[in-house]
Protein backbone atom coordinates (compact mmCIF):
# COMPACT_ATOMS: atom_id res chain seq x y z
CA UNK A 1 -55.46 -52.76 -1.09
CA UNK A 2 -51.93 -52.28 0.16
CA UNK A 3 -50.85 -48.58 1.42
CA UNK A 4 -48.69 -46.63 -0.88
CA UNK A 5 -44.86 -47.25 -0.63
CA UNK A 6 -43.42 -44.10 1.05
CA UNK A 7 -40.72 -42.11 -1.03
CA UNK A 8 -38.97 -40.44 1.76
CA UNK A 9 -35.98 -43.06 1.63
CA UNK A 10 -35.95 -42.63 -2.69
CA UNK A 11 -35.26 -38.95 -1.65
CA UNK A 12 -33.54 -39.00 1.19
CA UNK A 13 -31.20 -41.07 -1.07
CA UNK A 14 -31.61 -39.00 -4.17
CA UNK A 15 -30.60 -36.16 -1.99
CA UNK A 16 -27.34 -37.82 -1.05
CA UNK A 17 -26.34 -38.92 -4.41
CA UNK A 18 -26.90 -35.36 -5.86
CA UNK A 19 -24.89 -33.26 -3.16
CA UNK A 20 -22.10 -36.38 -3.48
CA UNK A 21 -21.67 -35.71 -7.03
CA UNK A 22 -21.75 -31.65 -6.51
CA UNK A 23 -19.22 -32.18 -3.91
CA UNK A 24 -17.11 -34.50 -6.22
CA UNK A 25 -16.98 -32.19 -9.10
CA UNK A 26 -16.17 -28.87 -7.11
CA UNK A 27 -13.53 -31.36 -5.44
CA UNK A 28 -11.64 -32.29 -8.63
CA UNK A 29 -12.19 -29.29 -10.18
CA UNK A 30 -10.37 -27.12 -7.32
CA UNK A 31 -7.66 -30.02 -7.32
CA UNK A 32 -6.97 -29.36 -10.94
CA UNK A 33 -6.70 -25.85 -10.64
CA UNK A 34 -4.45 -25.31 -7.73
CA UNK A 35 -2.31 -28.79 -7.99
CA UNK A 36 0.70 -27.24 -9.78
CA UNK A 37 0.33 -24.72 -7.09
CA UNK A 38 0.35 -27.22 -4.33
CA UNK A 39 3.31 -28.64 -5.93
CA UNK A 40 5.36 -25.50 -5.83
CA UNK A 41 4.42 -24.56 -2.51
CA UNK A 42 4.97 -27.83 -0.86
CA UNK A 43 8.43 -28.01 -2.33
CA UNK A 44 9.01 -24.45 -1.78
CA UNK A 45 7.86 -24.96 2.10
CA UNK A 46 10.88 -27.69 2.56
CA UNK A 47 13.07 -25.32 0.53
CA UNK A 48 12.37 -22.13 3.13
CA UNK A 49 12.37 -24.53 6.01
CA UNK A 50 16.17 -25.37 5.27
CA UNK A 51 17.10 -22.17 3.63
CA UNK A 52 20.31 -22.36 5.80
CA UNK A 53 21.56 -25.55 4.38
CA UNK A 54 20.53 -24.87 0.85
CA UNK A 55 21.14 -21.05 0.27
CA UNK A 56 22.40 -20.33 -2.60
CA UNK A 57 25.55 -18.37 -4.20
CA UNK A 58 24.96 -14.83 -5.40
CA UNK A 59 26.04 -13.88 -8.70
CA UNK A 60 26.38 -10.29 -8.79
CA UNK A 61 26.31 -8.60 -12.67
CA UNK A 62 27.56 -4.89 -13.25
CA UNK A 63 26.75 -3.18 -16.29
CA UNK A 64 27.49 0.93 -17.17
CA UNK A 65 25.58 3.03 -19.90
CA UNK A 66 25.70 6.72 -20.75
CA UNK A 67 22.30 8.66 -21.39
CA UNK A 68 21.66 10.43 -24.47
CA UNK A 69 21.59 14.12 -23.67
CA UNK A 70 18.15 14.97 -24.68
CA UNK A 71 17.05 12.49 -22.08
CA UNK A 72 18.98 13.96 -19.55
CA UNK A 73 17.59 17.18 -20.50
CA UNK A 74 14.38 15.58 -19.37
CA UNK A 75 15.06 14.06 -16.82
CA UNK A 76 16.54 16.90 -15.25
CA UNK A 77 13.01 18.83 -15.80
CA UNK A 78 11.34 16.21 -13.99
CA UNK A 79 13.23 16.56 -10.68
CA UNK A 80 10.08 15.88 -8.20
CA UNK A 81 9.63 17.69 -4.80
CA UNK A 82 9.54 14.62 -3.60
CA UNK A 83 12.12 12.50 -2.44
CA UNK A 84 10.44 9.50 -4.39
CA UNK A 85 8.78 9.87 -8.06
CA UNK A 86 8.80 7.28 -10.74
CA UNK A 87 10.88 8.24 -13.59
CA UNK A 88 9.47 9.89 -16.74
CA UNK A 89 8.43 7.41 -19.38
CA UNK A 90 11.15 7.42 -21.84
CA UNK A 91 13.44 7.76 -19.02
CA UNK A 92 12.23 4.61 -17.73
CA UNK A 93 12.27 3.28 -21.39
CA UNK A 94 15.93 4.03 -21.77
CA UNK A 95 16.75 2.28 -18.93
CA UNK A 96 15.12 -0.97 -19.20
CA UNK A 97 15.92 -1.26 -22.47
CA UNK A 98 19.80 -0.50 -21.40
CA UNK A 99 19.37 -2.75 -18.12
CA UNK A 100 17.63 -6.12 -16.95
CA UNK A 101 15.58 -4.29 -14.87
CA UNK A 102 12.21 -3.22 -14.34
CA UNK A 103 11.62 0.49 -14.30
CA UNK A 104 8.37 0.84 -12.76
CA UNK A 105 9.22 1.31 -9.22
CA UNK A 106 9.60 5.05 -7.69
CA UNK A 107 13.18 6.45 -7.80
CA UNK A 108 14.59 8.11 -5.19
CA UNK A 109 15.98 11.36 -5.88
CA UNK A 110 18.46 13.64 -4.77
CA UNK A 111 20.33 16.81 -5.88
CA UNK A 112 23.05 14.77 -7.54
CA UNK A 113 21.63 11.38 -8.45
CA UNK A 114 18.64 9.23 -9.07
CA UNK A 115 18.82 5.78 -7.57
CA UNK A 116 16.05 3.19 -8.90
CA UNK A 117 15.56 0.10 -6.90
CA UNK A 118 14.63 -2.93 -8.62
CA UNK A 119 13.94 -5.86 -6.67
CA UNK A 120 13.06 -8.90 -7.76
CA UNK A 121 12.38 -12.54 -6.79
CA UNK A 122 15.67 -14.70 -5.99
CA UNK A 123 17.65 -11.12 -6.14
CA UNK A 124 17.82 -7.62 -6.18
CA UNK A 125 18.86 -5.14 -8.32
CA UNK A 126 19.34 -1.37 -8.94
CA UNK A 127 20.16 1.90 -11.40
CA UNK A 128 21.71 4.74 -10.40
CA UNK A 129 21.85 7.85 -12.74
CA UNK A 130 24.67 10.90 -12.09
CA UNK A 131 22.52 14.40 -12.70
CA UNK A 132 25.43 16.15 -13.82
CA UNK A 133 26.92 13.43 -16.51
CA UNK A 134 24.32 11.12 -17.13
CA UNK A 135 26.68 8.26 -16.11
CA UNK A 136 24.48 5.31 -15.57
CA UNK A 137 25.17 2.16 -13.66
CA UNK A 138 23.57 -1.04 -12.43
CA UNK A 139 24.04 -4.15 -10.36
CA UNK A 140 21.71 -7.24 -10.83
CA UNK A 141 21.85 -9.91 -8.00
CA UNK A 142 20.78 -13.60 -8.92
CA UNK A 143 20.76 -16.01 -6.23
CA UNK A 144 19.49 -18.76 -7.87
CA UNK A 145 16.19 -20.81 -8.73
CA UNK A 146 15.93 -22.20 -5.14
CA UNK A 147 16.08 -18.88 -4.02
CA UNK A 148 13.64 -17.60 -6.68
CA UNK A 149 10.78 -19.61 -6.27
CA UNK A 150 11.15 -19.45 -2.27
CA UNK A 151 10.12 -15.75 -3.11
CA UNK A 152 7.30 -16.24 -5.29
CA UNK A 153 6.62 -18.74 -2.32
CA UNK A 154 6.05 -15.63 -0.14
CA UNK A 155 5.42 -13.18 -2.59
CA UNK A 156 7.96 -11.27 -2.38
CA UNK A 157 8.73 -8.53 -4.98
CA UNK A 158 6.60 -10.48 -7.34
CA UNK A 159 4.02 -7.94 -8.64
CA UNK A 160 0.22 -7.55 -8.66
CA UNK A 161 -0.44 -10.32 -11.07
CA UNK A 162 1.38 -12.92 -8.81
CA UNK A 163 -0.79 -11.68 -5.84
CA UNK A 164 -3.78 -12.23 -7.79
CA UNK A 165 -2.72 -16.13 -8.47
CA UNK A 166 -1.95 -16.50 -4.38
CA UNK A 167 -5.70 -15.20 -3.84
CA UNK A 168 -7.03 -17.08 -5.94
CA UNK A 169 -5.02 -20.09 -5.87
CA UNK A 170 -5.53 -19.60 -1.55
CA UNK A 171 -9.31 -19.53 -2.95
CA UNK A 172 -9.19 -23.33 -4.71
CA UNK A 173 -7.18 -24.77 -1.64
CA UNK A 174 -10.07 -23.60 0.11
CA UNK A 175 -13.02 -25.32 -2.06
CA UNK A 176 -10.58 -28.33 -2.04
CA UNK A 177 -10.37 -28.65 1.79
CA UNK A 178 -14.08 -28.20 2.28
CA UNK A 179 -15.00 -30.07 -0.14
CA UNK A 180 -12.63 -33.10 0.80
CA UNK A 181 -13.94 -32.84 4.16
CA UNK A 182 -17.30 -33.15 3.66
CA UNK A 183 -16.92 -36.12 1.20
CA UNK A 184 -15.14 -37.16 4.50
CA UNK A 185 -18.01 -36.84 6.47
CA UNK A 186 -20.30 -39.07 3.55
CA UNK A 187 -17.93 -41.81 3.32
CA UNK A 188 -17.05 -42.09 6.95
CA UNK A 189 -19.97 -44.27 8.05
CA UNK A 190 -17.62 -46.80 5.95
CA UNK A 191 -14.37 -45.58 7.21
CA UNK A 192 -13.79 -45.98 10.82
CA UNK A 193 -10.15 -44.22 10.70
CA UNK A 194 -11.69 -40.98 9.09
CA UNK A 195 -12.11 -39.17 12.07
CA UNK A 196 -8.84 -40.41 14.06
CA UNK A 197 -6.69 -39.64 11.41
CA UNK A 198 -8.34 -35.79 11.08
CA UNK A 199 -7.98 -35.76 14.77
CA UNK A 200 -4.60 -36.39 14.30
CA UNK A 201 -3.86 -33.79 11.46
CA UNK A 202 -5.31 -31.61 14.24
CA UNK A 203 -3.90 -32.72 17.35
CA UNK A 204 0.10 -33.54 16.36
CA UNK A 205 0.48 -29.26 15.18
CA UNK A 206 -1.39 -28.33 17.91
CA UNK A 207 1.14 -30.39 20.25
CA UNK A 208 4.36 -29.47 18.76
CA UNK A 209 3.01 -25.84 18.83
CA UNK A 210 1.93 -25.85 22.32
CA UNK A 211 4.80 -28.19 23.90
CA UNK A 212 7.61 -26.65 21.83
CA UNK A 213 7.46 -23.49 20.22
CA UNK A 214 7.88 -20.55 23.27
């Protein structure tokens, strides 16, 4: 009688072929879901990196509107103790739909005016009410769509749902790196240059960082 055929290299192998397809699937699935993202910030990360020799020109737009004096009434009832307060809702109502601005950001007040900033991506922008006539005035800065997605690049003035994408967008770059490097690691029995080439990825920044950056 011959002595049972021993199943430790069936598993072993088994073993290998499940954890390469887990590591497969989380891999293109994270690719799919932040590759438009890596897009945008790869281009974006050349665009900042030259921002000198590609800034843009700013377009600056002025615009006047007079409150109705039942708001005005209102607003002057809602002077704060504070310096900064958001306005009062149909204040704030009033003035977006008078402006191309977003009125959700606290005002700063004083005894004669209330000055809303309004910054946005690739600009800036602001209101400024007069207490006594209900005068109202803006100025909306554009400088451009280079300049606008270098600030969704960093965030900047972008709002809590475009923080939200950067986490979890950060979150799928992560899966995809770990992922891609242990499918690294499975393949690189077959693949001799896996290693020096991650050693490289490594060692070049490290250099440049090190050698030339004081």
């Amino acid at each position: 009688m011959h002595a049972p055929t021993s199943s430790r290299p069936a598993t072993k192998k088994s073993r290998k072929a499940f954890w390469l397809k887990q590591l497969h699937m989380w891999h293109w699935m994270s690719s799919a879901v932040s590759l438009i993202g890596l897009l945008l910030f790869a281009i974006t990360g050349f665009t900042l990196n030259h921002a000198a020799d590609i800034e843009g020109t700013p377009v600056v737009t002025e615009k006047a509107a007079q409150m109705p004096p039942a708001l005005l009434a209102r607003l002057k009832a809602a002077i704060p103790d504070a310096e900064k307060a958001p306005l009062p809702p149909a204040v704030a109502d009033w003035v977006e739909a008078s402006f191309p601005v977003k009125a959700s950001a606290d005002a700063e007040w004083s005894e004669s005016e209330v000055y809303l900033p309004a910054p946005r991506p690739g600009g800036d922008a602001w209101v400024a009410i007069d207490l006594a006539t209900g005068e109202a005035s803006s100025e909306v800065t554009s400088r451009g769509w280079i300049s606008y997605l270098n600030d969704l690049h960093k965030g900047r003035n972008s709002g809590g749902e475009w923080s939200l994408f950067i986490d979890i967008f950060a979150f799928a770059c992560l899966v995809f790196a770990i992922t891609g490097l242990f499918l690294l690691q499975l393949h690189s029995a077959k693949r001799k240059s896996t290693w020096p080439l991650v050693g490289m990825g490594l060692a070049i920044p490290a250099a440049i960082a090190i050698i030339f950056i004081h």
